[in-house]
C-alpha atoms as a PDB file:
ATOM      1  CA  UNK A   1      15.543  14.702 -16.324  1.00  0.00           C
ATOM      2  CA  UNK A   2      16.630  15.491 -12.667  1.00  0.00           C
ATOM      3  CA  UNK A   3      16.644  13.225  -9.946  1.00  0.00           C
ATOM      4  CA  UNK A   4      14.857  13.968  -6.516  1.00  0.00           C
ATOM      5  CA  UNK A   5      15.684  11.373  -4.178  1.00  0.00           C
ATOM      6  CA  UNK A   6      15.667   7.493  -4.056  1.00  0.00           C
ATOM      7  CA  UNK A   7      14.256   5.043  -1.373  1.00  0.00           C
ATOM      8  CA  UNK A   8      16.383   3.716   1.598  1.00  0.00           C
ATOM      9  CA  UNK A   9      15.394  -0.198   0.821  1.00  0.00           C
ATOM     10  CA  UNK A  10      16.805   0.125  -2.840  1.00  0.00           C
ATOM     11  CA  UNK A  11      19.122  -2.929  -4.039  1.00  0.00           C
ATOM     12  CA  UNK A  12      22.473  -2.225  -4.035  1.00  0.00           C
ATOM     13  CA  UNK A  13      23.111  -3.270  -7.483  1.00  0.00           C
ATOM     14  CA  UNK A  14      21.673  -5.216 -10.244  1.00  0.00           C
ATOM     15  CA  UNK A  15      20.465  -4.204 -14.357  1.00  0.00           C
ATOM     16  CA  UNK A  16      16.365  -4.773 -14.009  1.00  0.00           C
ATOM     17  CA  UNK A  17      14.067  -5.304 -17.031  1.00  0.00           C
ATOM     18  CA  UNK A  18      11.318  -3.336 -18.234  1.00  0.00           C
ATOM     19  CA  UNK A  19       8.184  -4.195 -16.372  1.00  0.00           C
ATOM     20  CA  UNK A  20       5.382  -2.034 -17.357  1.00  0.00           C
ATOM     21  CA  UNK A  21       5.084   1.729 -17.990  1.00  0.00           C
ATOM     22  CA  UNK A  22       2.402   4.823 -17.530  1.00  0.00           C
ATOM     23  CA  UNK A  23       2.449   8.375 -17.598  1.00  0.00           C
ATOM     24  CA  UNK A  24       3.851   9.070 -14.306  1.00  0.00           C
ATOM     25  CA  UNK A  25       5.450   5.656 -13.481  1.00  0.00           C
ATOM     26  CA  UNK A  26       7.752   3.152 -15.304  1.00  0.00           C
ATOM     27  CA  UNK A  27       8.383   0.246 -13.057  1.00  0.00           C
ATOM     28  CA  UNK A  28      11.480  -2.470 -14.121  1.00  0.00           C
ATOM     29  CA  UNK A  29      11.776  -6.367 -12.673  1.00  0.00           C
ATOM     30  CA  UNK A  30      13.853  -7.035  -9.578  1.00  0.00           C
ATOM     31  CA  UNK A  31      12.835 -11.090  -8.939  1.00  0.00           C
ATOM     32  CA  UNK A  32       9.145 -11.062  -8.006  1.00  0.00           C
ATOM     33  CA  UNK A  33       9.506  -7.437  -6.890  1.00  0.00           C
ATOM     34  CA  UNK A  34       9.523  -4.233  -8.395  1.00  0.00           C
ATOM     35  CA  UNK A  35      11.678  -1.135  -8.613  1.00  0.00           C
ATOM     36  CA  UNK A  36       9.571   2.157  -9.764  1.00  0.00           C
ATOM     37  CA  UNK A  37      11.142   4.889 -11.899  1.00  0.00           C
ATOM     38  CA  UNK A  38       8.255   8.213 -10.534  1.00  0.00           C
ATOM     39  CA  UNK A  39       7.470  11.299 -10.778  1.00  0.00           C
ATOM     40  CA  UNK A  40       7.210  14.070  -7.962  1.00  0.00           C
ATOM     41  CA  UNK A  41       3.153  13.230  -7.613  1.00  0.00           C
ATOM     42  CA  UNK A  42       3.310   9.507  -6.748  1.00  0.00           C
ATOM     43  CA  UNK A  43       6.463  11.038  -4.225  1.00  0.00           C
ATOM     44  CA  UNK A  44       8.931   8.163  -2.472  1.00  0.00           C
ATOM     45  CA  UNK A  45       8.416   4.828  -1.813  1.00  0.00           C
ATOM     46  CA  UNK A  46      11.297   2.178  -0.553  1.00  0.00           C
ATOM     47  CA  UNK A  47      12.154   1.192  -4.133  1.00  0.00           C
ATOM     48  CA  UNK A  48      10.932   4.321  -6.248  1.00  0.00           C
ATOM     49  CA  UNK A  49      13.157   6.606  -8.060  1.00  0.00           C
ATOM     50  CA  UNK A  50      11.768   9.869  -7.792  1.00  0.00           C
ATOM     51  CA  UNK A  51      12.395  12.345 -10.776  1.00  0.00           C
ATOM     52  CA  UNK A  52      11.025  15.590 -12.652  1.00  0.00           C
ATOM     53  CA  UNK A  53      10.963  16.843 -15.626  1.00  0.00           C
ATOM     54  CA  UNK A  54      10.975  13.407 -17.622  1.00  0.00           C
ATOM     55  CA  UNK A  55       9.199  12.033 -20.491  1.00  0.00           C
ATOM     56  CA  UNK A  56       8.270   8.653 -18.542  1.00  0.00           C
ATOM     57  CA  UNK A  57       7.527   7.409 -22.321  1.00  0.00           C
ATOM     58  CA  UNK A  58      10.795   7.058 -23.477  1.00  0.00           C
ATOM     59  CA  UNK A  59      12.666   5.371 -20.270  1.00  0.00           C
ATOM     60  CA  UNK A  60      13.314   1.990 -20.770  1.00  0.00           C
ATOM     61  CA  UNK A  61      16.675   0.891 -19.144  1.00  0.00           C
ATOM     62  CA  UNK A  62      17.454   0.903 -15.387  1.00  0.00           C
ATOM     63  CA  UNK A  63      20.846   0.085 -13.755  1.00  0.00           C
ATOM     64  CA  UNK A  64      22.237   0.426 -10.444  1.00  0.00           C
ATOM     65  CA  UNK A  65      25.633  -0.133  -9.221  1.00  0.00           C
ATOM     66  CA  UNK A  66      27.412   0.650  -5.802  1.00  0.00           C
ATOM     67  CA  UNK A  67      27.292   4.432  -6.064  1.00  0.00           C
ATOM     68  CA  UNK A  68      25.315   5.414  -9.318  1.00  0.00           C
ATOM     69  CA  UNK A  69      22.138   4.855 -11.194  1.00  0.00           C
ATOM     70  CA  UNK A  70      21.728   4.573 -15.157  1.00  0.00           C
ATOM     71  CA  UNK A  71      18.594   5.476 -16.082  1.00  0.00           C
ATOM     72  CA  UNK A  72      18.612   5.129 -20.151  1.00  0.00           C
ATOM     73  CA  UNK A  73      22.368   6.687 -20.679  1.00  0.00           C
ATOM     74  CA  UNK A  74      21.775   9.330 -17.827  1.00  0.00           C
ATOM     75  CA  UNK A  75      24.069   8.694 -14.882  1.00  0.00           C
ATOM     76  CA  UNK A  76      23.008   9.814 -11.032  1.00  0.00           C
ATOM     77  CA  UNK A  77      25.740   9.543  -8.562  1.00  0.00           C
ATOM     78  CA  UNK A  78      23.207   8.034  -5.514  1.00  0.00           C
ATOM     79  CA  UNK A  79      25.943  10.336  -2.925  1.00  0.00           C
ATOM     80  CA  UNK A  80      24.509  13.299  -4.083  1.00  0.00           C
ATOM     81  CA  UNK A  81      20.450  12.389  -3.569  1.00  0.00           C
ATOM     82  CA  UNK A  82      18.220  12.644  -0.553  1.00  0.00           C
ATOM     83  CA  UNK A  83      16.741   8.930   0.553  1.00  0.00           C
ATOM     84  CA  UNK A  84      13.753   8.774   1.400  1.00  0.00           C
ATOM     85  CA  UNK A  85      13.159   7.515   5.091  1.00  0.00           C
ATOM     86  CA  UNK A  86      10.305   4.820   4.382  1.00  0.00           C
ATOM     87  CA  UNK A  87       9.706   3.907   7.858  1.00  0.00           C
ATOM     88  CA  UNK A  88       7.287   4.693  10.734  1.00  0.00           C
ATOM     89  CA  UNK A  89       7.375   4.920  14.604  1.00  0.00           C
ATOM     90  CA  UNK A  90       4.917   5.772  17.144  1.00  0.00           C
ATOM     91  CA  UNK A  91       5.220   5.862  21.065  1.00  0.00           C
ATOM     92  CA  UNK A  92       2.507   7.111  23.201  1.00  0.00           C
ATOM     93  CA  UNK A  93      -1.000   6.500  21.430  1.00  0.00           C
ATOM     94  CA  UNK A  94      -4.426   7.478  23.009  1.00  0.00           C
ATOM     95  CA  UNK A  95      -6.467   4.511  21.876  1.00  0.00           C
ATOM     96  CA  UNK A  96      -9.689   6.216  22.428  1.00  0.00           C
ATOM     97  CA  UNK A  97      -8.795   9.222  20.411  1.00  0.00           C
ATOM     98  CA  UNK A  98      -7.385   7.077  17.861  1.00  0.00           C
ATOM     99  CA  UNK A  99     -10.456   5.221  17.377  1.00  0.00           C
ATOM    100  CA  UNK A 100     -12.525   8.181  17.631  1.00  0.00           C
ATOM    101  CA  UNK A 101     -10.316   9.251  14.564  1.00  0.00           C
ATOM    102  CA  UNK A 102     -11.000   6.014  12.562  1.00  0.00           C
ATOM    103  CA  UNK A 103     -14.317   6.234  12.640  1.00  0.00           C
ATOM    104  CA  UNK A 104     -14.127   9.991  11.237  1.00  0.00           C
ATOM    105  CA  UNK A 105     -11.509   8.902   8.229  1.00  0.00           C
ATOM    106  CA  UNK A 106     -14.302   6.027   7.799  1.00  0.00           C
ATOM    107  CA  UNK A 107     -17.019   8.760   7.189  1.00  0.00           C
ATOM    108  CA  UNK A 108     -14.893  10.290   4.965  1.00  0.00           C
ATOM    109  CA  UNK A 109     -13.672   6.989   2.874  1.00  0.00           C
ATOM    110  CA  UNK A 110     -17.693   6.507   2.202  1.00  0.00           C
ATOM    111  CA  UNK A 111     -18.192  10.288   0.886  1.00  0.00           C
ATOM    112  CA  UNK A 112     -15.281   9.945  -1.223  1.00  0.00           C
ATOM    113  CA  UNK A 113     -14.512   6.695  -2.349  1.00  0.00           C
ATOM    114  CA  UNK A 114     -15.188   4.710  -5.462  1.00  0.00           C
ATOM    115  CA  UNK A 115     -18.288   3.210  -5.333  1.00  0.00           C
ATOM    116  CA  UNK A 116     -17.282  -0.937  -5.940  1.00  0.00           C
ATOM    117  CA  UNK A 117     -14.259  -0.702  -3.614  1.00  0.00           C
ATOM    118  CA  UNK A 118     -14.116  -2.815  -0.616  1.00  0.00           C
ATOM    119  CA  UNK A 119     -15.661   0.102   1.440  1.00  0.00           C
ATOM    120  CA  UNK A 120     -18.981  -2.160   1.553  1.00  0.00           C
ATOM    121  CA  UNK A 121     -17.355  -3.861   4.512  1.00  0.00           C
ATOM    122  CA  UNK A 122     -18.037  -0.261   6.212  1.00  0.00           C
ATOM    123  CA  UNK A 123     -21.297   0.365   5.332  1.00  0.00           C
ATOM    124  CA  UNK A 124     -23.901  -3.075   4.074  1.00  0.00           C
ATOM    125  CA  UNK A 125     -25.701  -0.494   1.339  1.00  0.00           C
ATOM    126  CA  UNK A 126     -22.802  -0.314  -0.717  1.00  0.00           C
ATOM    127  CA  UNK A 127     -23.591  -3.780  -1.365  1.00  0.00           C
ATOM    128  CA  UNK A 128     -25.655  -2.966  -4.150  1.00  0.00           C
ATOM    129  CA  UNK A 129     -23.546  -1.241  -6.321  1.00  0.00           C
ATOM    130  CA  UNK A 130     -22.434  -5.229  -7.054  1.00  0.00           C
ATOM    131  CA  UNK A 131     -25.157  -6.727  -9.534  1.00  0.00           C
ATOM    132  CA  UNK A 132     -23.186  -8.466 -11.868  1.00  0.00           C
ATOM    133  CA  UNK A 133     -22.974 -12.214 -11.052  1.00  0.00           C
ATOM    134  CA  UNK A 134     -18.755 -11.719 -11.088  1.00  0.00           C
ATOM    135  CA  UNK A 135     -19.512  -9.179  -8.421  1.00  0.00           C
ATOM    136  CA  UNK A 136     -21.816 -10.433  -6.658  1.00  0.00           C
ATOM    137  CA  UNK A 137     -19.746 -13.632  -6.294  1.00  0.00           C
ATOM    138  CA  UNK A 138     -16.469 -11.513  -5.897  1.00  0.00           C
ATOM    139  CA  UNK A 139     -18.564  -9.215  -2.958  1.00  0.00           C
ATOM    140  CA  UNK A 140     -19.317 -12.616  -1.277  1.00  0.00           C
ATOM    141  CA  UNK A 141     -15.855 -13.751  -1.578  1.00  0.00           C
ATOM    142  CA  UNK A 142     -14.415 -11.125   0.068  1.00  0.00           C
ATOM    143  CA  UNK A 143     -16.986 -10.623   2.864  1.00  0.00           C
ATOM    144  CA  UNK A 144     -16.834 -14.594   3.488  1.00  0.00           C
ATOM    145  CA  UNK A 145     -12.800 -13.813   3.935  1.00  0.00           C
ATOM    146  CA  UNK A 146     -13.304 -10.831   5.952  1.00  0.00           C
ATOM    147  CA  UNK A 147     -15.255 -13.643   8.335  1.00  0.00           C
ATOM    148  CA  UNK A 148     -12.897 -15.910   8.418  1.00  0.00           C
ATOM    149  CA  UNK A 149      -9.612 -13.204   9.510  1.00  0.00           C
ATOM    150  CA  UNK A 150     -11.569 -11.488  12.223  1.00  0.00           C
ATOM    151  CA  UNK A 151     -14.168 -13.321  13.519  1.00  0.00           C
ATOM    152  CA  UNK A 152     -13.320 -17.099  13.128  1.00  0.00           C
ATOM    153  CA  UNK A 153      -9.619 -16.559  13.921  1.00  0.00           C
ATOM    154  CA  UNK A 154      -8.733 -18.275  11.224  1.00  0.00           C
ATOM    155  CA  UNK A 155      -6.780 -15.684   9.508  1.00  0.00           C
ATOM    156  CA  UNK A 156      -4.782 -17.337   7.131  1.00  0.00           C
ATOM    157  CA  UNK A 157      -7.673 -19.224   5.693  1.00  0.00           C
ATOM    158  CA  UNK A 158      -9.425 -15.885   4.906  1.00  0.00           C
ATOM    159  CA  UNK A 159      -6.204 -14.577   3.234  1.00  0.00           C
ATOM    160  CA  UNK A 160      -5.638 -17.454   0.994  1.00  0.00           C
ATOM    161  CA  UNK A 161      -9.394 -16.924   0.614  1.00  0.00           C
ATOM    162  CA  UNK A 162      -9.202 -12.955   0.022  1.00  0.00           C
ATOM    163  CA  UNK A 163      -5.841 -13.188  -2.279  1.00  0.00           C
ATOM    164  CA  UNK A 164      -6.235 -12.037  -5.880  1.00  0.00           C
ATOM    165  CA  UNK A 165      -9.910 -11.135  -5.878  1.00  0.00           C
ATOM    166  CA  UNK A 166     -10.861  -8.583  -7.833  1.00  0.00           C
ATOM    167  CA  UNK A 167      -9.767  -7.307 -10.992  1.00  0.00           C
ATOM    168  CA  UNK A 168      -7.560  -4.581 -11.983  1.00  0.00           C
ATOM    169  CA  UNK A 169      -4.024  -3.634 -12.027  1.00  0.00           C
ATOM    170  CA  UNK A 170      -3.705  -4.733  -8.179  1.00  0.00           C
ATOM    171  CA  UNK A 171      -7.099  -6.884  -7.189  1.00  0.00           C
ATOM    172  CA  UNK A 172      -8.787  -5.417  -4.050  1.00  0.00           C
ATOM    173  CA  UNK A 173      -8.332  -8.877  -1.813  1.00  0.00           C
ATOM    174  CA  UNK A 174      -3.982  -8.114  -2.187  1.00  0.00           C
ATOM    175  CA  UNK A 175      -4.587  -4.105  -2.002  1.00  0.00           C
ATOM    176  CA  UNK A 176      -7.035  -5.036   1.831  1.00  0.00           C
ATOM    177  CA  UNK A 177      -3.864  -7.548   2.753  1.00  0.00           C
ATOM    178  CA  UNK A 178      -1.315  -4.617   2.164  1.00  0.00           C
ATOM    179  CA  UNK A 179      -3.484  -2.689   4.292  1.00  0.00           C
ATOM    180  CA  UNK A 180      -3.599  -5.154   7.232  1.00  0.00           C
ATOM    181  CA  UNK A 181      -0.156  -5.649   7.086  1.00  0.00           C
ATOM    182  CA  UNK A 182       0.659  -2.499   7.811  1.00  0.00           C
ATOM    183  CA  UNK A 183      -1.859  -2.250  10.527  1.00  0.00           C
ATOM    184  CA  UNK A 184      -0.546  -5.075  11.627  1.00  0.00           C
ATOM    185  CA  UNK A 185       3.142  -3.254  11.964  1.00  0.00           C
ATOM    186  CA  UNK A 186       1.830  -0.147  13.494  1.00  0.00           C
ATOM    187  CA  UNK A 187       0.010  -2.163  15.850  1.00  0.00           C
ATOM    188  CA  UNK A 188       3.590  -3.707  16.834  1.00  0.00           C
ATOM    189  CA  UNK A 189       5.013  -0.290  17.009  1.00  0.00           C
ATOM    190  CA  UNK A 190       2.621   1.302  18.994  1.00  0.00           C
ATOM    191  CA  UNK A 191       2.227  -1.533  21.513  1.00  0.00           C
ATOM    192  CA  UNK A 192       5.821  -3.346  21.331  1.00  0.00           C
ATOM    193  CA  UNK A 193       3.433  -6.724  20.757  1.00  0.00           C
ATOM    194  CA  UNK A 194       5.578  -8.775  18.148  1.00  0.00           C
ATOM    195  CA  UNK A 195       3.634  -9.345  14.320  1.00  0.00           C
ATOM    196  CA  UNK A 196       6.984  -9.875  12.774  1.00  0.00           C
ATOM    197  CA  UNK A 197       6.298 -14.084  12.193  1.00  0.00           C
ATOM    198  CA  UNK A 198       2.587 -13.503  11.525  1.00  0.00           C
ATOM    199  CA  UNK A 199       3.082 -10.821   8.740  1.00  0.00           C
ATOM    200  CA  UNK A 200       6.092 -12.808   7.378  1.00  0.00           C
ATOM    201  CA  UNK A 201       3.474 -15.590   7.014  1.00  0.00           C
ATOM    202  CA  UNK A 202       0.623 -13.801   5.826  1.00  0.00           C
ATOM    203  CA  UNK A 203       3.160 -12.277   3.053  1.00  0.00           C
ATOM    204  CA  UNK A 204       3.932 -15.946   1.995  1.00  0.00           C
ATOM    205  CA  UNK A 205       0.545 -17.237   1.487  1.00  0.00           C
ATOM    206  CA  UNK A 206      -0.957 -13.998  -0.243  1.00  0.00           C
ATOM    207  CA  UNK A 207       1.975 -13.153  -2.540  1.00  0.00           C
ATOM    208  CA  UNK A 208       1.272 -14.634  -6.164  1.00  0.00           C
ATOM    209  CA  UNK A 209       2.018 -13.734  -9.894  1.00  0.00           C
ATOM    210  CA  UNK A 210       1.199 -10.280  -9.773  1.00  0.00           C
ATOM    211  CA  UNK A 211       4.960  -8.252  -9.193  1.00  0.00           C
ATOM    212  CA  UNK A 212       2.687  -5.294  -8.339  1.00  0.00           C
ATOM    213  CA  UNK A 213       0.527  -6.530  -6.046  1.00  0.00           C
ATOM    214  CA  UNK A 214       4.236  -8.564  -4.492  1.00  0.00           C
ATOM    215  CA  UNK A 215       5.811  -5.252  -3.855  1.00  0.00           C
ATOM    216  CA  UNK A 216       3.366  -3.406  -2.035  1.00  0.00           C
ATOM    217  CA  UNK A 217       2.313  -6.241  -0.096  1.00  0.00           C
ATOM    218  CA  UNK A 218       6.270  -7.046   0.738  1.00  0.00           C
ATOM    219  CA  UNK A 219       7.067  -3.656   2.180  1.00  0.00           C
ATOM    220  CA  UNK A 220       4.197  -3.819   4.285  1.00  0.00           C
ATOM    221  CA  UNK A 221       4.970  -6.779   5.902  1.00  0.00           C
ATOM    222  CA  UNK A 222       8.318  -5.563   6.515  1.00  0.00           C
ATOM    223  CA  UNK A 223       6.910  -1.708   8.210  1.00  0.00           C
ATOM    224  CA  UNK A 224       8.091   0.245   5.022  1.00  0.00           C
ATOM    225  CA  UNK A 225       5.980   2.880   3.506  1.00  0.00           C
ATOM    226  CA  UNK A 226       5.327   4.319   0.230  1.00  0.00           C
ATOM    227  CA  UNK A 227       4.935   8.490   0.442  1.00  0.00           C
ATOM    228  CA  UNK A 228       1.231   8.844   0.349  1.00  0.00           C
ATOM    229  CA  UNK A 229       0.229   5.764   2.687  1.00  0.00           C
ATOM    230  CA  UNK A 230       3.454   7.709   5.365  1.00  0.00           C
ATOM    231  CA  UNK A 231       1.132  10.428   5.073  1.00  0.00           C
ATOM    232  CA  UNK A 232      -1.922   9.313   5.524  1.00  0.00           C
ATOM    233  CA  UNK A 233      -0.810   7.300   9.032  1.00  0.00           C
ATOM    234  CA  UNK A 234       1.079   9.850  10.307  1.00  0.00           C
ATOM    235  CA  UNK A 235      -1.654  12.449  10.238  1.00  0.00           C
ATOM    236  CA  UNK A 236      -4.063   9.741  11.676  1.00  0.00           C
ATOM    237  CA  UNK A 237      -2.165   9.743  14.651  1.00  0.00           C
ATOM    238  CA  UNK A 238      -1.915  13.228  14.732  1.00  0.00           C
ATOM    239  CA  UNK A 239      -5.567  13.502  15.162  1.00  0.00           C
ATOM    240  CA  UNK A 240      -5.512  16.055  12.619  1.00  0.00           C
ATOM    241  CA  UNK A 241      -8.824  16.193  10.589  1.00  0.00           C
ATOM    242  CA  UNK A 242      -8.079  18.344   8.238  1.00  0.00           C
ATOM    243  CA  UNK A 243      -4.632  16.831   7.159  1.00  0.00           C
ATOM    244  CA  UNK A 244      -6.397  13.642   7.525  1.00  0.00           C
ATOM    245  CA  UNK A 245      -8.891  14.756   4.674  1.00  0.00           C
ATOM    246  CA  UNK A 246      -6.545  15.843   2.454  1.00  0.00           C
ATOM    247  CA  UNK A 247      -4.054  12.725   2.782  1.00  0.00           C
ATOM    248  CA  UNK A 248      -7.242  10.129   2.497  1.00  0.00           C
ATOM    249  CA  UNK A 249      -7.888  12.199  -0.815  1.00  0.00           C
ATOM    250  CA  UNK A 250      -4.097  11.592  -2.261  1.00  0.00           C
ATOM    251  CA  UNK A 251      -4.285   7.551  -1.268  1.00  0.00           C
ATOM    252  CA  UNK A 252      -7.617   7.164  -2.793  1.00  0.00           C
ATOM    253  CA  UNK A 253      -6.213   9.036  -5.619  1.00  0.00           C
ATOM    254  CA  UNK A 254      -4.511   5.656  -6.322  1.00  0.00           C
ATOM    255  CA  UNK A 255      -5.534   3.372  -8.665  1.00  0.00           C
ATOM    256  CA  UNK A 256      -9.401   2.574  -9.213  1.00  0.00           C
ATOM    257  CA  UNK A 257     -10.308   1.480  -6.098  1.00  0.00           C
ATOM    258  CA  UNK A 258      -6.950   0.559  -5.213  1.00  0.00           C
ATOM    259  CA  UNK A 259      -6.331   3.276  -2.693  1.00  0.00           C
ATOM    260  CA  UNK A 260      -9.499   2.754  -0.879  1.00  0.00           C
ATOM    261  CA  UNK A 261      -9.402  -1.068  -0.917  1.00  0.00           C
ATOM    262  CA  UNK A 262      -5.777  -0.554   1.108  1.00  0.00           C
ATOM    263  CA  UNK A 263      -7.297   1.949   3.972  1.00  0.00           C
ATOM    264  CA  UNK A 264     -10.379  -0.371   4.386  1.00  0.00           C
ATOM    265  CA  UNK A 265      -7.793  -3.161   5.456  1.00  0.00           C
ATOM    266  CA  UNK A 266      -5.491  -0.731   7.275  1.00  0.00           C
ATOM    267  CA  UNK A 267      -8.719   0.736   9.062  1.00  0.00           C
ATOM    268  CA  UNK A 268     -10.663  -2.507   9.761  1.00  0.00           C
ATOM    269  CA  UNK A 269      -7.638  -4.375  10.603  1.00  0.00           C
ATOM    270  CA  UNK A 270      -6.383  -1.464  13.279  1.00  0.00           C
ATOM    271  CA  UNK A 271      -9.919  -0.982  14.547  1.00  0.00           C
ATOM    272  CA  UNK A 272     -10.329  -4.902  15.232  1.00  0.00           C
ATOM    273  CA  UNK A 273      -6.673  -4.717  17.046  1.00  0.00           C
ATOM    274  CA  UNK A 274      -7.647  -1.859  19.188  1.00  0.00           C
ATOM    275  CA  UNK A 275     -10.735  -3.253  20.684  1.00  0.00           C
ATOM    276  CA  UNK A 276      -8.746  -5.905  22.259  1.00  0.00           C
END
């Protein structure tokens, strides 16, 4: 096993338990958080531990102290590893261009999305795809929540509303929050108008038993990114179509619908905040 690099946000010390494991990720307990053991194809994160050449089957112990990491009985001195810069800025933003932009990487979320991800809120004949009554109830959940953060400003009520619908590893109402959160911080960054209390809130009311769906949703409240999100932003604002493509491709990649259910919050969320 070799190590690649680690994230900049990763505890300082601390022996973490076994949380769950797959064939490219083996994630241990920090708390209600999470700490990711990953290979080169998921890439960095704030907490991941990026490594090749690993059976991800047989790791099952993770310890970190002030300047190494134990990973089973293999010791990484953390001097001698790139970190991985999880954060984001942007300056001077064209908002016309930049919605101009959304609305292509919305075209392209409908071609090549999953079919029951949240990308109905995009386009009303996805709607159909939901026949079950669970679905249909869990569609109407979600599009009464959608209601209530955008167009009733009532925003919290439609998180506590949208949190933990859905089924799956991560539920699509916490994968849409982790994508308006981080709208929410680019928004910030790009206009210097302050989200910091309002994302800190939204954070407390949506975060719940799930120590996936906790992580992803605390690191975007606090403006740090996971590798394949970083990506997908940055070539957003590049106006770059064809990067765009290819980085909407890798996030979708993600989960079910996970990866799409995160870009239709970041998206929707942006979009609403731009048209102010």
């Amino acid at each position: 096993m070799e190590l690649i690099n680690i994230g900049d946000c990763l505890p300082f010390e601390g022996e973490y338990k076994l949380h769950s494991a797959f064939n490219s990720v083996v994630n241990f307990q920090n708390g209600i958080l999470l700490l990711s053991v990953v290979n080169e194809s998921i890439g960095g994160g704030p907490v991941n531990i990026v490594v090749k050449n690993a059976d991800f089957s047989k790791i099952e112990t993770l310890k970190i102290s002030r300047d190494y990491i134990f990973i089973n009985n293999l010791l990484f001195n953390k001097n001698l590893f790139k970190i991985y810069n999880s954060t984001l800025f942007f300056s001077l933003v064209n908002k016309v261009e930049l919605k101009n932009i959304i609305n292509y990487v919305i075209r392209e979320l409908l071609i090549y999305s999953h079919e029951k991800s949240l990308t109905f809120l995009f386009d009303n004949e996805r709607s159909k795809y939901f026949k079950t009554g669970f679905d249909k109830a869990f569609h109407d959940t979600i599009k009464t929540a959608v209601s209530e953060i955008y167009n009733n400003n009532n925003m919290y009520n439609g998180i506590k509303m949208m949190k933990g619908s859905g089924t799956g590893l991560t539920p699509s109402g916490d994968d849409f929050i982790t994508g308006l959160l981080a709208a929410l911080y680019i928004y910030e960054n790009i206009t210097g108008i302050s989200s910091l209390k309002k994302r800190q809130k939204i954070y407390e009311i949506a975060k719940g038993e799930n120590y996936i769906s906790n992580t992803f949703l605390y690191y975007a409240a606090k403006g740090f990114f996971f590798e394949r999100f970083k990506n997908f932003v940055i070539s957003l604002f590049l106006l770059d179509e064809k990067e765009i493509s290819i980085n909407t491709k890798l996030v979708l990649s993600i989960g079910n619908t996970s990866g799409a259910d995160i870009i239709t919050g970041f998206l929707m969320t942006l979009n609403k905040l731009l048209s102010k």
